[in-house]
PDB file of N, CA and C in Angstrom:
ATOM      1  N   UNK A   1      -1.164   5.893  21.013  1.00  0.00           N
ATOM      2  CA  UNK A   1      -0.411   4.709  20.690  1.00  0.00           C
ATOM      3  C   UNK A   1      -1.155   3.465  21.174  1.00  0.00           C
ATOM      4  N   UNK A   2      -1.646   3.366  22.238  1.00  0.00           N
ATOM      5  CA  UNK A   2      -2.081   2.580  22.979  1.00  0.00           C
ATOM      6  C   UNK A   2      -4.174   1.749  21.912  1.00  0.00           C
ATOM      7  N   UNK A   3      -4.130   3.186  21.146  1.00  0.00           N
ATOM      8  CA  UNK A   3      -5.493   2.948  20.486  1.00  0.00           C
ATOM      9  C   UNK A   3      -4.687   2.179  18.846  1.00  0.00           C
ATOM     10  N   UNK A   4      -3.970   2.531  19.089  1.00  0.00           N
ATOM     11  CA  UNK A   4      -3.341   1.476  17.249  1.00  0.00           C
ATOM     12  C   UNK A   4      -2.442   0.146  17.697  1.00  0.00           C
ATOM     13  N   UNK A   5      -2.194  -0.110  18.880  1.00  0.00           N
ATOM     14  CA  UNK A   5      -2.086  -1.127  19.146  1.00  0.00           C
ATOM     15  C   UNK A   5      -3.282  -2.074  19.805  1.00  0.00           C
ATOM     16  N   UNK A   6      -4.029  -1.757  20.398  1.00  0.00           N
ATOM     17  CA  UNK A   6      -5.065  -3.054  20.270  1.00  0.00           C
ATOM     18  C   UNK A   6      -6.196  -2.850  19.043  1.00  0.00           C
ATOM     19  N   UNK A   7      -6.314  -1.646  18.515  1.00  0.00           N
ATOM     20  CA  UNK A   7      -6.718  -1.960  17.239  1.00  0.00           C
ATOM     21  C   UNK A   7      -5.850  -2.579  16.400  1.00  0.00           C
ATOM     22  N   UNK A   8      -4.741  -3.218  16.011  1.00  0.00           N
ATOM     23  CA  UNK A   8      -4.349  -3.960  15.332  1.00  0.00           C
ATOM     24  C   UNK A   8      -4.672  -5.459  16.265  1.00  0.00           C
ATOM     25  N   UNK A   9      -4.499  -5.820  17.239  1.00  0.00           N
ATOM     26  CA  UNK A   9      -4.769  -6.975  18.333  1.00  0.00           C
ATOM     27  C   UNK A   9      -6.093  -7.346  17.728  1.00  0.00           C
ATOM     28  N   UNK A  10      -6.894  -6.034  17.679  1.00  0.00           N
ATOM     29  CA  UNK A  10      -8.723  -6.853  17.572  1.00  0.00           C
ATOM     30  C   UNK A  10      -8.607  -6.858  16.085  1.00  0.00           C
ATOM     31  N   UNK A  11      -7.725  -6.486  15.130  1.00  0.00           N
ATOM     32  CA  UNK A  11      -7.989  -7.013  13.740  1.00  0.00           C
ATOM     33  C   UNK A  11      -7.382  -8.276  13.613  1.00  0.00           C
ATOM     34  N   UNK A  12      -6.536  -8.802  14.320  1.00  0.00           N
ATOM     35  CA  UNK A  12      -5.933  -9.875  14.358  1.00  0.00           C
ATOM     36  C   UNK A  12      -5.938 -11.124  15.399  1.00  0.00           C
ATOM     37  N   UNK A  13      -7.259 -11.117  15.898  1.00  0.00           N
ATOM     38  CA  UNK A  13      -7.774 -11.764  17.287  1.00  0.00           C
ATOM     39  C   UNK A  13      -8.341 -11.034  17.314  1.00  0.00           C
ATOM     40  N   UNK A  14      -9.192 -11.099  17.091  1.00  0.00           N
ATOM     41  CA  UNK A  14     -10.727 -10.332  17.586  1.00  0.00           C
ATOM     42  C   UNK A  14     -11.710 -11.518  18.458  1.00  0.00           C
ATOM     43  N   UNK A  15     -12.077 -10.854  19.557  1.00  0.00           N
ATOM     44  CA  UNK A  15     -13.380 -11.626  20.397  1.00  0.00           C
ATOM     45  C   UNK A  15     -14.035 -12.683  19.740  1.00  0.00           C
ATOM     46  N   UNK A  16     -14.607 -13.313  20.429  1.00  0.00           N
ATOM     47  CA  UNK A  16     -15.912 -14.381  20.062  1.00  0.00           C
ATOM     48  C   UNK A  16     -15.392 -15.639  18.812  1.00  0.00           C
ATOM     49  N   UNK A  17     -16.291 -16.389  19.151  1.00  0.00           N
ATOM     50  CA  UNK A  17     -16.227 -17.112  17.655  1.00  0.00           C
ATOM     51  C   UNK A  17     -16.242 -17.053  16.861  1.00  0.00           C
ATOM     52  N   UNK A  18     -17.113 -16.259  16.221  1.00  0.00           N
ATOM     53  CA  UNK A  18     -16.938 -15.865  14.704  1.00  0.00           C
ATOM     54  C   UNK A  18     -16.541 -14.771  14.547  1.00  0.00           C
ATOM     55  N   UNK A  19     -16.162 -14.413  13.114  1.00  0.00           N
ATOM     56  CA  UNK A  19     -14.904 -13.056  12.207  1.00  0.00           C
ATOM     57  C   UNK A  19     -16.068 -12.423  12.268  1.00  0.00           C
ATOM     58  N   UNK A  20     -15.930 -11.254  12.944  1.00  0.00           N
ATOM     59  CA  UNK A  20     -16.949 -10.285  12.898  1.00  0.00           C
ATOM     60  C   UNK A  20     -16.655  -9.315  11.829  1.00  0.00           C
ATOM     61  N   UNK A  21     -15.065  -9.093  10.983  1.00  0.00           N
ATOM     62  CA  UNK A  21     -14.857  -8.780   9.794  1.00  0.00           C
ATOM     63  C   UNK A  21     -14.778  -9.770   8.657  1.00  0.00           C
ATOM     64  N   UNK A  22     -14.778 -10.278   8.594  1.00  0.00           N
ATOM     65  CA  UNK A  22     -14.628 -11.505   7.554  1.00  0.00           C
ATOM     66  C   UNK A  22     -16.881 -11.593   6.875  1.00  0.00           C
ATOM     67  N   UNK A  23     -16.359 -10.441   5.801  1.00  0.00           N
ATOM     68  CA  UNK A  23     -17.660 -10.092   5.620  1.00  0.00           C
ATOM     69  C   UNK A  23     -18.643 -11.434   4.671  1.00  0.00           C
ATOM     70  N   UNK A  24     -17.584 -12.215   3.977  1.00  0.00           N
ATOM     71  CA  UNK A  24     -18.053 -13.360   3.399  1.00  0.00           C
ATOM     72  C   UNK A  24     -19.139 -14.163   4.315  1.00  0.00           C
ATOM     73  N   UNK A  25     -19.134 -13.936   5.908  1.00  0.00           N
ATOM     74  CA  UNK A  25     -19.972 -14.940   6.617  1.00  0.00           C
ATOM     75  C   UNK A  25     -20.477 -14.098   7.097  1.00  0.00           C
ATOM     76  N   UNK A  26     -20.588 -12.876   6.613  1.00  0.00           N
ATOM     77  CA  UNK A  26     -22.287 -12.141   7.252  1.00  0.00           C
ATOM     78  C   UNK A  26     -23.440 -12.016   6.549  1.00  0.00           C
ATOM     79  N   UNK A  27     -24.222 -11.692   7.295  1.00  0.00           N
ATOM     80  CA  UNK A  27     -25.582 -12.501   7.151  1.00  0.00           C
ATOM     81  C   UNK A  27     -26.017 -11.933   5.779  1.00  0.00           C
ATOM     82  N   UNK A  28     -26.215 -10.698   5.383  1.00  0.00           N
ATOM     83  CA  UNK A  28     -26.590 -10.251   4.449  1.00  0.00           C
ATOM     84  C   UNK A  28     -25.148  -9.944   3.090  1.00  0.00           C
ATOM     85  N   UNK A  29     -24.343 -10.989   3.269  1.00  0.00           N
ATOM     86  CA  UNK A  29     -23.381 -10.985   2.073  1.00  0.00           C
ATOM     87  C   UNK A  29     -23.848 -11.470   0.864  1.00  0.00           C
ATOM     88  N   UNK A  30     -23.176 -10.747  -0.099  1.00  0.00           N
ATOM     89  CA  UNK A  30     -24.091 -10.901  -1.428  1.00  0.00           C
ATOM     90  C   UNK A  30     -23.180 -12.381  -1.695  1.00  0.00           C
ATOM     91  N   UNK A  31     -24.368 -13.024  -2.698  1.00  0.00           N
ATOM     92  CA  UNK A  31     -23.752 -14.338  -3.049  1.00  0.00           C
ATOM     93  C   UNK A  31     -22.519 -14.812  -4.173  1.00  0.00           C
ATOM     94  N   UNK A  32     -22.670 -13.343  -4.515  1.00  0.00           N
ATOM     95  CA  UNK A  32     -21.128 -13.345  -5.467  1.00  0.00           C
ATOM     96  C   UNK A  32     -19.629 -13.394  -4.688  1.00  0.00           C
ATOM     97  N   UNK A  33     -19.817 -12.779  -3.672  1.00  0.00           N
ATOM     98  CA  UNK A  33     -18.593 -12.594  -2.820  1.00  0.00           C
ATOM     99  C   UNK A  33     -18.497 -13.928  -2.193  1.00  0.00           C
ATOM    100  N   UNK A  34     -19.636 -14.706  -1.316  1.00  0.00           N
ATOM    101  CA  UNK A  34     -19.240 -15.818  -0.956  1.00  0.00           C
ATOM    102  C   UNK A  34     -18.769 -16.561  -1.907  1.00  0.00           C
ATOM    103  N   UNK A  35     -19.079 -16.558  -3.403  1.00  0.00           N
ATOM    104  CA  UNK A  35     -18.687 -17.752  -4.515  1.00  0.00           C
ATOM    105  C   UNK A  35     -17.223 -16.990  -4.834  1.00  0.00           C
ATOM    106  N   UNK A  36     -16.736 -16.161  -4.629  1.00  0.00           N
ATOM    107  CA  UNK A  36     -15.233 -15.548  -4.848  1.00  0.00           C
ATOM    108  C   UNK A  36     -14.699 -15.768  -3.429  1.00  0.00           C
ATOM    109  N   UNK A  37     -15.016 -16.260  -2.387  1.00  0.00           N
ATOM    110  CA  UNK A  37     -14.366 -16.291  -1.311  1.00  0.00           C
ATOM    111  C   UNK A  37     -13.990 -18.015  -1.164  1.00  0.00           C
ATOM    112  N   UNK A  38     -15.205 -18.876  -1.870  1.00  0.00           N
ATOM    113  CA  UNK A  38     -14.936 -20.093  -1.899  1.00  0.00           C
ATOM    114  C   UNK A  38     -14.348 -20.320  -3.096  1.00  0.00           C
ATOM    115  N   UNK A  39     -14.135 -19.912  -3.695  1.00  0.00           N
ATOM    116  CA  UNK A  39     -12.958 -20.093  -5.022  1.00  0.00           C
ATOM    117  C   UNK A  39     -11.335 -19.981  -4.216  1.00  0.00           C
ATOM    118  N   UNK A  40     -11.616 -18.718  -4.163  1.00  0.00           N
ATOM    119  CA  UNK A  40      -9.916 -18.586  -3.307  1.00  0.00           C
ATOM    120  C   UNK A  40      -9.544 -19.558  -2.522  1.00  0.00           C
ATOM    121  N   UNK A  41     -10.455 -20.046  -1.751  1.00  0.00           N
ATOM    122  CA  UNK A  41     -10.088 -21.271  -0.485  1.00  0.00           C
ATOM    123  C   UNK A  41      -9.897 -22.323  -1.276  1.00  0.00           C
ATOM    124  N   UNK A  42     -10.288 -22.729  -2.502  1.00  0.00           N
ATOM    125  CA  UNK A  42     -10.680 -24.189  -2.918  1.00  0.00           C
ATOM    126  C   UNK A  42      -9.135 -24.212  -4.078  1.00  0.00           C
ATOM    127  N   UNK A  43      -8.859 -23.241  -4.599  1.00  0.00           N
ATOM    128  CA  UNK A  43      -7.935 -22.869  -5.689  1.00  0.00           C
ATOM    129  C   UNK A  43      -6.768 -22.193  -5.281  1.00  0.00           C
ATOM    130  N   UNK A  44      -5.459 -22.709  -6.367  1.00  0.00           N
ATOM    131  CA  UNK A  44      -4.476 -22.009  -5.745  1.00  0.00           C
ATOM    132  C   UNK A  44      -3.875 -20.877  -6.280  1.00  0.00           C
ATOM    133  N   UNK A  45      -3.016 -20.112  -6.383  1.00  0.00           N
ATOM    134  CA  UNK A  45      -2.796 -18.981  -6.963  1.00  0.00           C
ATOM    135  C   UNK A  45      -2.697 -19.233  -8.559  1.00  0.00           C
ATOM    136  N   UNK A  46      -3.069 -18.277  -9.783  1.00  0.00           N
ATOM    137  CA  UNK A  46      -2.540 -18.507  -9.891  1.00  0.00           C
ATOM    138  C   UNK A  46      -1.312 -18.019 -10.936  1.00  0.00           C
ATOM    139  N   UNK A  47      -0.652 -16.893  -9.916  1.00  0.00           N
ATOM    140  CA  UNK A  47       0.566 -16.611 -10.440  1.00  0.00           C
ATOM    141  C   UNK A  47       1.574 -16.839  -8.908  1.00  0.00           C
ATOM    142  N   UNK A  48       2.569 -17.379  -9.567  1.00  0.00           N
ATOM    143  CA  UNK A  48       3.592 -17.306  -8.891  1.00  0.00           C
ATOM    144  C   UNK A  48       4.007 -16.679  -7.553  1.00  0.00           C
ATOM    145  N   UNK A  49       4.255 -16.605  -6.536  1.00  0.00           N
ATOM    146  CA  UNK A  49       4.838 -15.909  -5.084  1.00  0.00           C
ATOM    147  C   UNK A  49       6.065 -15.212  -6.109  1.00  0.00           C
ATOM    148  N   UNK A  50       6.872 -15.614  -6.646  1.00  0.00           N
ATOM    149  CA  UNK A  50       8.191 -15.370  -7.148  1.00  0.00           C
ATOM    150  C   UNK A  50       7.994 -14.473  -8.106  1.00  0.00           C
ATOM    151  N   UNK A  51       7.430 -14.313  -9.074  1.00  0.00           N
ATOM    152  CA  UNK A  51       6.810 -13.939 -10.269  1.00  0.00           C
ATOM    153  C   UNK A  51       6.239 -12.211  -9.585  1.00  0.00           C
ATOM    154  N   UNK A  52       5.151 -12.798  -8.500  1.00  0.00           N
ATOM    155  CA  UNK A  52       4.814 -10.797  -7.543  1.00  0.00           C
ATOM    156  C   UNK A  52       6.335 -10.550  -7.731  1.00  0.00           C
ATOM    157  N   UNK A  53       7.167 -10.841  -6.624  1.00  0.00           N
ATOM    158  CA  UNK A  53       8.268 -10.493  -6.063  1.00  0.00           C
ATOM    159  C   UNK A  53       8.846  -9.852  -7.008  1.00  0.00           C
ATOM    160  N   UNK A  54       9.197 -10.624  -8.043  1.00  0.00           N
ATOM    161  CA  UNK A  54       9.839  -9.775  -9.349  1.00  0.00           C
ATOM    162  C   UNK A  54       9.605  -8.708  -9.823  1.00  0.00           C
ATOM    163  N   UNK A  55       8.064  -8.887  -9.946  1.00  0.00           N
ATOM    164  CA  UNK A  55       7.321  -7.993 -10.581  1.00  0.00           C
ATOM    165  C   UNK A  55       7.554  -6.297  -9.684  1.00  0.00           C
ATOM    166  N   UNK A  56       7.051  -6.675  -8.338  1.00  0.00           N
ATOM    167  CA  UNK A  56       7.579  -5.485  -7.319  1.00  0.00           C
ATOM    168  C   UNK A  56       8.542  -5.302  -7.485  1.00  0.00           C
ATOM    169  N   UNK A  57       9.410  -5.855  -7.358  1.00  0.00           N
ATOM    170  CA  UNK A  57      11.452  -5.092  -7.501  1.00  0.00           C
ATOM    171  C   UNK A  57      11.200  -4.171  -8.889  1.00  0.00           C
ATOM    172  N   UNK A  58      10.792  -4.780  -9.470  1.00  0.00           N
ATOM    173  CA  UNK A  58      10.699  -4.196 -11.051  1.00  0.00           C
ATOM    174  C   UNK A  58       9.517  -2.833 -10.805  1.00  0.00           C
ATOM    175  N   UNK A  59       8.694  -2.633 -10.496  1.00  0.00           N
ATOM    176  CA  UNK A  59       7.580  -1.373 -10.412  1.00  0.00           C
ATOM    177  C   UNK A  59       8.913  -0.638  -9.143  1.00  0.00           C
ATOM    178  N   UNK A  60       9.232  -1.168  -7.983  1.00  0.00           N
ATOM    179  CA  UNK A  60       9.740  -0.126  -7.078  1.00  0.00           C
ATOM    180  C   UNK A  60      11.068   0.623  -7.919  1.00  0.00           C
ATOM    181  N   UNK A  61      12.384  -0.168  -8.885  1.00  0.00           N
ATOM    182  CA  UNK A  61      13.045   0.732  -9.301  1.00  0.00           C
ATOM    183  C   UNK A  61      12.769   1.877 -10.475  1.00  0.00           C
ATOM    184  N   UNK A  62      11.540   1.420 -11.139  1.00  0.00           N
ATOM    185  CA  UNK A  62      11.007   2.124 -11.573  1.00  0.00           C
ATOM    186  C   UNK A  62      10.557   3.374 -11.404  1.00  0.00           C
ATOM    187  N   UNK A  63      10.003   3.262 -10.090  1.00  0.00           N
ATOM    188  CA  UNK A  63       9.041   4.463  -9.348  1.00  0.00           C
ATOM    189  C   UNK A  63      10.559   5.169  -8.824  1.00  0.00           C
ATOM    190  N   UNK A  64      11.421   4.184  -8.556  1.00  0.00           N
ATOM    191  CA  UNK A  64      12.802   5.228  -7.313  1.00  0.00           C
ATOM    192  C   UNK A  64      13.944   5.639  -8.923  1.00  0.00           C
ATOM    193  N   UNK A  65      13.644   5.692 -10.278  1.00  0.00           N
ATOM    194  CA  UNK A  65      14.365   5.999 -11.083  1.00  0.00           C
ATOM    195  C   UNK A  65      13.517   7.726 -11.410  1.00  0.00           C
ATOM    196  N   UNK A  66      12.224   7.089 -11.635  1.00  0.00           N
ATOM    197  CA  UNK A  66      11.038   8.467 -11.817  1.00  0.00           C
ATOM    198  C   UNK A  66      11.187   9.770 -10.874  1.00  0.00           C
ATOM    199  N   UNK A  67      11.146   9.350  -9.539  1.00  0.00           N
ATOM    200  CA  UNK A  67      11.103  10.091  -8.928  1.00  0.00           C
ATOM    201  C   UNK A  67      12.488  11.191  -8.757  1.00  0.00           C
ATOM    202  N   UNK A  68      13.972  10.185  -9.271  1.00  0.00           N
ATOM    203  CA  UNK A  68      15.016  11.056  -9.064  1.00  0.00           C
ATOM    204  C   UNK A  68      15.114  11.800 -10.481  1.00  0.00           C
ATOM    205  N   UNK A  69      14.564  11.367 -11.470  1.00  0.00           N
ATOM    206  CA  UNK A  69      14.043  12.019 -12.681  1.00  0.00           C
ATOM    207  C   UNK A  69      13.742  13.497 -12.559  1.00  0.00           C
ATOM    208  N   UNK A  70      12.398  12.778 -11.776  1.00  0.00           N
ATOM    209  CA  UNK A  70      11.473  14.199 -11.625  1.00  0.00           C
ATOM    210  C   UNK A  70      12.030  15.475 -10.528  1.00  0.00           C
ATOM    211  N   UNK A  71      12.938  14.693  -9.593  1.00  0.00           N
ATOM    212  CA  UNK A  71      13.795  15.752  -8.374  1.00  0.00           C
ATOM    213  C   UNK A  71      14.901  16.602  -9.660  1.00  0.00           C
ATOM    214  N   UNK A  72      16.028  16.023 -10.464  1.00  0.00           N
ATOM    215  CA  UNK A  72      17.084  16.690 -11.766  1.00  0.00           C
ATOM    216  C   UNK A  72      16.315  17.441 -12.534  1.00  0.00           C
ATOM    217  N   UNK A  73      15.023  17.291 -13.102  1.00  0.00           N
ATOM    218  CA  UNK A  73      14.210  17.956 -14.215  1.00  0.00           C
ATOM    219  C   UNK A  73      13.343  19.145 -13.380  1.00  0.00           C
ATOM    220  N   UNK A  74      13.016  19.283 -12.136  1.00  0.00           N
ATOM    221  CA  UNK A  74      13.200  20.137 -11.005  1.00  0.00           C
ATOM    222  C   UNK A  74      14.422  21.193 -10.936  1.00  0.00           C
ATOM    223  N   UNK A  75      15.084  20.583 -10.240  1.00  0.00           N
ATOM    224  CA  UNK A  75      16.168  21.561 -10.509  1.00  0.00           C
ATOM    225  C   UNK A  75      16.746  22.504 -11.426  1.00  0.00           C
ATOM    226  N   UNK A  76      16.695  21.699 -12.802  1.00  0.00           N
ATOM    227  CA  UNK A  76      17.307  22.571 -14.003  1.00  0.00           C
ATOM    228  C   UNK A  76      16.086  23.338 -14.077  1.00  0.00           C
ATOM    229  N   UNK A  77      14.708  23.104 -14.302  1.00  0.00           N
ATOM    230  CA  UNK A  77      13.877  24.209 -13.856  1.00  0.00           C
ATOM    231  C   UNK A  77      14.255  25.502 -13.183  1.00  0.00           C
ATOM    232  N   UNK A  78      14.607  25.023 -11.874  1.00  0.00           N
ATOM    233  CA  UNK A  78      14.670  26.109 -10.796  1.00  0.00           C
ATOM    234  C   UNK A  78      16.031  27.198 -10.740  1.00  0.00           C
ATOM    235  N   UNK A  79      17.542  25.778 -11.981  1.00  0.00           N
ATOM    236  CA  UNK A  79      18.021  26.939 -12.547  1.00  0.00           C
ATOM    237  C   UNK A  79      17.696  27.917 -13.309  1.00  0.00           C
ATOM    238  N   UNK A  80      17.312  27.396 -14.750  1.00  0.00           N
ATOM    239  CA  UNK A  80      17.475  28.083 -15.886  1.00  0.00           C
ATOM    240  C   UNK A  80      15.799  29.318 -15.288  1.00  0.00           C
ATOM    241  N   UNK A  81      15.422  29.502 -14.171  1.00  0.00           N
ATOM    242  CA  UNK A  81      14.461  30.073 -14.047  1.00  0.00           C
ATOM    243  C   UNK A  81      15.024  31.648 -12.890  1.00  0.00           C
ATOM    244  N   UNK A  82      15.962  30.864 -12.423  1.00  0.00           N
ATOM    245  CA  UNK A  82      16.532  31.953 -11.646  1.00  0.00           C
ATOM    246  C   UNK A  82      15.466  32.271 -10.411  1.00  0.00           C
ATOM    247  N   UNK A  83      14.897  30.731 -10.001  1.00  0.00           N
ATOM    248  CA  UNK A  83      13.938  30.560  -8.618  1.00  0.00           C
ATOM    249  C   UNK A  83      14.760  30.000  -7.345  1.00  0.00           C
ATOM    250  N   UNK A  84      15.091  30.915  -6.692  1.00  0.00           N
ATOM    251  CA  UNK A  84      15.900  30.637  -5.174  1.00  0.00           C
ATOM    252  C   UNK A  84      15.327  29.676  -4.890  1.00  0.00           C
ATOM    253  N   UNK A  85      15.895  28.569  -4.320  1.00  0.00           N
ATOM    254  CA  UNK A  85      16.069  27.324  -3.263  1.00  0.00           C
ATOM    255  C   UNK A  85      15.273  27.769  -1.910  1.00  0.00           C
ATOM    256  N   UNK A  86      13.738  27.403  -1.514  1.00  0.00           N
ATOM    257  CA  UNK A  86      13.412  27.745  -0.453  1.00  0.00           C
ATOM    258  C   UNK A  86      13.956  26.985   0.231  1.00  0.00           C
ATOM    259  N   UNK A  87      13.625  27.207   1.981  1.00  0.00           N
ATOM    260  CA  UNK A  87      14.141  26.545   3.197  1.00  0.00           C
ATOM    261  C   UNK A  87      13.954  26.886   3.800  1.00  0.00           C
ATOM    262  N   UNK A  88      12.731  26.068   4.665  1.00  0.00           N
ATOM    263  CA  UNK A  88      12.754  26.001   6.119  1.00  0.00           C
ATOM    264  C   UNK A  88      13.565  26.874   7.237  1.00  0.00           C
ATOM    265  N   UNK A  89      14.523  26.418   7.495  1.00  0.00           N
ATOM    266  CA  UNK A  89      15.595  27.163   7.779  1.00  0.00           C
ATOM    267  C   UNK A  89      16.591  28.235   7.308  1.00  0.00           C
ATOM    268  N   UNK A  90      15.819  29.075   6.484  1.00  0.00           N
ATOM    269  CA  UNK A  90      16.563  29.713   5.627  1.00  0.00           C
ATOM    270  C   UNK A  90      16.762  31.398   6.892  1.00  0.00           C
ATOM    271  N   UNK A  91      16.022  31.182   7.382  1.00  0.00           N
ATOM    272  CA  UNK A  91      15.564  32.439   8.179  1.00  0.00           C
ATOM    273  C   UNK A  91      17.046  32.379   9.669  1.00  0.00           C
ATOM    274  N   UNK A  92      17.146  30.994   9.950  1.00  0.00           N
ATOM    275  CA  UNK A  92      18.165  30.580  10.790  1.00  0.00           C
ATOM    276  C   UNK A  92      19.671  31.240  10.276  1.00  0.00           C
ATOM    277  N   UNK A  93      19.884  30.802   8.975  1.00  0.00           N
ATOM    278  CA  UNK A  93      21.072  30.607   8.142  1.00  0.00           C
ATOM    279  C   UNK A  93      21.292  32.480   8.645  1.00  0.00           C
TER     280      UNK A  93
END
């Protein structure tokens, strides 16, 4: 525990003066990345904060409709197949 908490500390405050991750200002960075790193700084988004947000609500009920999809279309499987319900604990029962 103690190693994922100051590894998050040194990704977020890290030593010295300069971003020793912030690969745009190392020495051998290719010059495409610095010209995409000074775009981002100089320019503003440009889609919407609101517009992501939406967009995520919209992909997550999606994915949480699929997935209970895919758990019902499972099951009737595991009826019409006449495949017992494993469990963990079945050995307890």
């Amino acid at each position: 525990m103690d190693s994922y908490v100051c590894s998050r500390v040194y990704i977020h405050n890290p030593p010295g003066e300069v971003d020793p991750l912030n690969l745009a200002e190392a020495l051998h960075a290719p010059e495409g990345l610095k010209h995409e790193v000074a775009h981002f700084r100089e320019h503003d988004a440009e889609v919407d904060v609101w517009v992501c947000a939406v967009m995520l609500t919209i992909c997550l009920v999606v994915m949480a409709f699929t997935a209970e999809w895919l758990v019902h279309s499972a099951n009737f499987v595991r009826r019409e197949a006449n495949i017992e319900e494993e469990s963990a604990f079945s050995s307890f029962l």
